[in-house]
Protein backbone atom coordinates (compact mmCIF):
# COMPACT_ATOMS: atom_id res chain seq x y z
CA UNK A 1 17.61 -5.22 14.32
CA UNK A 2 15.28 -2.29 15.75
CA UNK A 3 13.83 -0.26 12.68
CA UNK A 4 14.70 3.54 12.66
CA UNK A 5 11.49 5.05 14.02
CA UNK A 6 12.34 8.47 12.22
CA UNK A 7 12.79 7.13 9.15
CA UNK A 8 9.03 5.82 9.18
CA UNK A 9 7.58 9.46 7.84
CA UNK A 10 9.83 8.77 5.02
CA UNK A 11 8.13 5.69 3.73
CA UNK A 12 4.84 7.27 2.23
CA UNK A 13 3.93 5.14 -0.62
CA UNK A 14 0.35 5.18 -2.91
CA UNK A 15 -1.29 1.66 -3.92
CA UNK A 16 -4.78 0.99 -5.36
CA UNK A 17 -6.92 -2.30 -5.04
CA UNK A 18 -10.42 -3.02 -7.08
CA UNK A 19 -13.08 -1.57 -5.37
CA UNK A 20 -15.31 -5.00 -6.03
CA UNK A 21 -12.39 -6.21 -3.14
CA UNK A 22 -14.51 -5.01 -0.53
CA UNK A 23 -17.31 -7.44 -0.91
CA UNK A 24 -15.40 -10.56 -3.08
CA UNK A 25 -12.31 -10.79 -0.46
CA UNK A 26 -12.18 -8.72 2.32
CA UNK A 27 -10.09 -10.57 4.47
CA UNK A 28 -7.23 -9.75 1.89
CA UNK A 29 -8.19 -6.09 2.19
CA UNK A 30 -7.76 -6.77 5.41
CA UNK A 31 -4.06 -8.69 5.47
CA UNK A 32 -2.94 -5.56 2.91
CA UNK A 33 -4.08 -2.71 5.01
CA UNK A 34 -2.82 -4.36 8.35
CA UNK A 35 0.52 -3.40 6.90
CA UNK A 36 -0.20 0.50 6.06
CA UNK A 37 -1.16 3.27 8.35
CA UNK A 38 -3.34 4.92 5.75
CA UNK A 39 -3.37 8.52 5.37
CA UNK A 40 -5.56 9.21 2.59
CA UNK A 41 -8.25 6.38 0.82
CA UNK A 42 -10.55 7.53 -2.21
CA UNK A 43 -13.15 5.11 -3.71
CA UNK A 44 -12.17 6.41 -7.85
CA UNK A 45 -16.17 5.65 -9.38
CA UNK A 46 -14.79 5.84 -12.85
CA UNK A 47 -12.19 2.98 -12.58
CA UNK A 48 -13.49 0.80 -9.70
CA UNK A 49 -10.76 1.44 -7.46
CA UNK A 50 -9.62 2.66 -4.09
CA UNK A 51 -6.54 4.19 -3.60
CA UNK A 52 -4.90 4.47 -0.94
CA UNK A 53 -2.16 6.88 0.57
CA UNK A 54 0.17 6.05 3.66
CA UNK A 55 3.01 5.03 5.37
CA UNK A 56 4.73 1.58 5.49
CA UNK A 57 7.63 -0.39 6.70
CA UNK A 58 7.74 -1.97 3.09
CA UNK A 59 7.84 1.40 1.33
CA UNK A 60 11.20 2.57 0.23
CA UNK A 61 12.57 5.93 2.00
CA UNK A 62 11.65 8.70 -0.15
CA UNK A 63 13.04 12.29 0.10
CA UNK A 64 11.26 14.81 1.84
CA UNK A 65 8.97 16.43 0.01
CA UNK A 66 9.05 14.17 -3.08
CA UNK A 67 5.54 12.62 -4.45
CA UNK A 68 4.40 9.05 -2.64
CA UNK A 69 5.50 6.64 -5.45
CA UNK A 70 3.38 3.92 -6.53
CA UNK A 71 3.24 0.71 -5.13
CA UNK A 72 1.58 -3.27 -6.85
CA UNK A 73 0.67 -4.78 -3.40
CA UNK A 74 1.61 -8.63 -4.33
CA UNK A 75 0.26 -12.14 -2.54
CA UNK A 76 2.56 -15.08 -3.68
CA UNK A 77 0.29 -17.68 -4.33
CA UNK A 78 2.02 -20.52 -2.65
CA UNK A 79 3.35 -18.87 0.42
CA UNK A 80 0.71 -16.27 0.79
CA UNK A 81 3.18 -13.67 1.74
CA UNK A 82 2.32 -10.06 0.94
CA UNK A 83 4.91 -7.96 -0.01
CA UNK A 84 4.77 -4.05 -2.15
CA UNK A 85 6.96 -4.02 -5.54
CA UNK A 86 7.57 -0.50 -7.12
CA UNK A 87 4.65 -0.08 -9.66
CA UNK A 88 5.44 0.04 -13.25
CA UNK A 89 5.41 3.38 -15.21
């Protein structure tokens, strides 16, 4: 089934990974990010994160003009699949 092209600008979601990622495992930074086309990435000094802001097939649709909702980016352990589950509030 061919993906609705126009519906990709709809799937802006906002996820955050520990800034000490980039030199402990970068090749996971590297799996998560091969599934975003980032937008928007800001290194946050006063937690020791990087978020990130884009668009992905695993995002839900959002309406136009809502805020990016939050996304836990998620590797099962025994599969190593990645997938994005809605963050918590």
């Amino acid at each position: 089934m061919e993906k609705d092209k126009r519906s990709f600008v709809h799937r802006l979601g906002r996820f955050s990974i520990p800034g000490s990622m980039v030199y402990t495992n970068p090749d996971l930074i590297m799996k998560i990010l091969s599934r975003v086309v980032v937008t928007r990435a800001e290194y946050l000094l006063h937690d020791n994160r990087i978020e990130y802001i884009g668009y992905s097939w695993d995002f839900a649709e959002k309406e136009e003009y809502a805020e990016a909702p939050t996304y836990t980016a998620v590797i099962d352990d025994d599969s190593g699949d990645l997938r994005f589950d809605p963050a918590p509030y």
